[in-house]
C-alpha atoms as a PDB file:
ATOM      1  CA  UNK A   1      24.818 -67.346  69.172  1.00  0.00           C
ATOM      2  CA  UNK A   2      21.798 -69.362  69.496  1.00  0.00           C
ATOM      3  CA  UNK A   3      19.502 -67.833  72.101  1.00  0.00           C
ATOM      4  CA  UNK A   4      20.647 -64.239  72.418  1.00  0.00           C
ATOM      5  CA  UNK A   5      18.406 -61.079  71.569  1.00  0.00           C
ATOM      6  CA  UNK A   6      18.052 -60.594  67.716  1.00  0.00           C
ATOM      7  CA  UNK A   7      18.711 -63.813  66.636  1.00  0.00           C
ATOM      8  CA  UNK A   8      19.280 -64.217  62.634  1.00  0.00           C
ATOM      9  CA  UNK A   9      16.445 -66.567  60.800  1.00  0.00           C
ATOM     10  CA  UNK A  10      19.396 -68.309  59.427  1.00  0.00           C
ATOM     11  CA  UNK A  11      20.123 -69.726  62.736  1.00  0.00           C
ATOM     12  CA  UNK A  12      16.406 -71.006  62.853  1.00  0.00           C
ATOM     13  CA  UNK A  13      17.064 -72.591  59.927  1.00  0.00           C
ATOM     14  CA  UNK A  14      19.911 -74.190  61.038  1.00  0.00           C
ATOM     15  CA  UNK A  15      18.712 -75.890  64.340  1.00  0.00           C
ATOM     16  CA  UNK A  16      15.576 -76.653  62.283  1.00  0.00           C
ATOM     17  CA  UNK A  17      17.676 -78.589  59.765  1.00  0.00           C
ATOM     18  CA  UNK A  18      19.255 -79.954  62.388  1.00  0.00           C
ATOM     19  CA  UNK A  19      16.169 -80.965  64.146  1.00  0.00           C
ATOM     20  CA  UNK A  20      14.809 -82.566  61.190  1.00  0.00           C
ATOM     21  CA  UNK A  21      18.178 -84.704  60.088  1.00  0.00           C
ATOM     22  CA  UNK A  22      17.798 -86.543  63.804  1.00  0.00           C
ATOM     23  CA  UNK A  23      13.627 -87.257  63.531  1.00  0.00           C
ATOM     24  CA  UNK A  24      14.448 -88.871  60.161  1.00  0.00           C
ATOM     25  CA  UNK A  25      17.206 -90.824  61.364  1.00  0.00           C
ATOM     26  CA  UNK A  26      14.858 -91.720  64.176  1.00  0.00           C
ATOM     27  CA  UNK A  27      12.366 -92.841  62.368  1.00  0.00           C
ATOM     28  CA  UNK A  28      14.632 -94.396  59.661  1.00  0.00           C
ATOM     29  CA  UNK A  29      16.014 -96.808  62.767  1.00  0.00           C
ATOM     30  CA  UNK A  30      12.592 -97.343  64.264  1.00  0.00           C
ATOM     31  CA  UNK A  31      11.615 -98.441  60.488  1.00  0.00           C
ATOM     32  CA  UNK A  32      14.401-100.426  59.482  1.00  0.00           C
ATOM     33  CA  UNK A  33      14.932-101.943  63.540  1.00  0.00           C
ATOM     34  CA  UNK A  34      11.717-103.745  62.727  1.00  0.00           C
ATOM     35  CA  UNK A  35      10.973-105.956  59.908  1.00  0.00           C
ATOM     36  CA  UNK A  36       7.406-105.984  60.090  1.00  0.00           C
ATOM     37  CA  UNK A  37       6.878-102.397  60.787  1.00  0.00           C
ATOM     38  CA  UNK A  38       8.890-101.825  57.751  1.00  0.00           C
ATOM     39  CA  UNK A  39       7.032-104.042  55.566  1.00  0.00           C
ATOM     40  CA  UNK A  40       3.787-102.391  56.769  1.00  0.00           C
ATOM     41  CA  UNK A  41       5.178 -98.985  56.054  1.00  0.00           C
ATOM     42  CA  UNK A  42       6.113-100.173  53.019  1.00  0.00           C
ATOM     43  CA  UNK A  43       3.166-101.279  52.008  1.00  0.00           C
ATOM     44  CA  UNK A  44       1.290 -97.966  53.032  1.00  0.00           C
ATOM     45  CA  UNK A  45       3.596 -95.875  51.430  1.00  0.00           C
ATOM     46  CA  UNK A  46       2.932 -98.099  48.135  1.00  0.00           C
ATOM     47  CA  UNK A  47      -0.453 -97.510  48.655  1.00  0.00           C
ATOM     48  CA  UNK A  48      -0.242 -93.698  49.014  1.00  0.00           C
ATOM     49  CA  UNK A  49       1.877 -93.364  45.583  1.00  0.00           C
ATOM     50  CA  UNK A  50      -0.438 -95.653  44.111  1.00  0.00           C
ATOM     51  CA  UNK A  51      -3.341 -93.407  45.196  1.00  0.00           C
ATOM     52  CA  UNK A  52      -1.767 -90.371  43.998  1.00  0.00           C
ATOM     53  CA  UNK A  53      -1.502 -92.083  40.965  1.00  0.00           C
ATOM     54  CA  UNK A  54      -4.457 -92.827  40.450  1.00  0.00           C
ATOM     55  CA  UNK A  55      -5.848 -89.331  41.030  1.00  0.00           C
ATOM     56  CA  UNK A  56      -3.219 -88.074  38.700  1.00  0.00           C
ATOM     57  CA  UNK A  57      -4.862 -89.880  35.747  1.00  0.00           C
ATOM     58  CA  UNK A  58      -8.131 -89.388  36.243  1.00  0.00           C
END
């Protein structure tokens, strides 16, 4: 059980996982809950592939 002495890493892993589904459905909400702050994101995220892109080629 979660807590005890000699814990497994597999456990970790699990409340890790677990930890990391509910921040992306957080900020999948926050994202989504507001237009504008999803267009913005949007466009960063454009901008960041774009970028990496860019580097890629050269």
């Amino acid at each position: 059980m979660i807590g005890r002495r000699g814990q497994s890493s597999v456990e970790y892993m699990i409340v890790f996982a677990a930890a990391l589904v509910v921040l992306a459905s957080a900020v999948h909400y926050l994202i989504t809950s507001s237009k504008s702050v999803g267009k913005s994101a949007e466009r960063a995220v454009n901008r960041v592939y774009e970028e990496v892109e860019n580097r890629i080629r050269s």
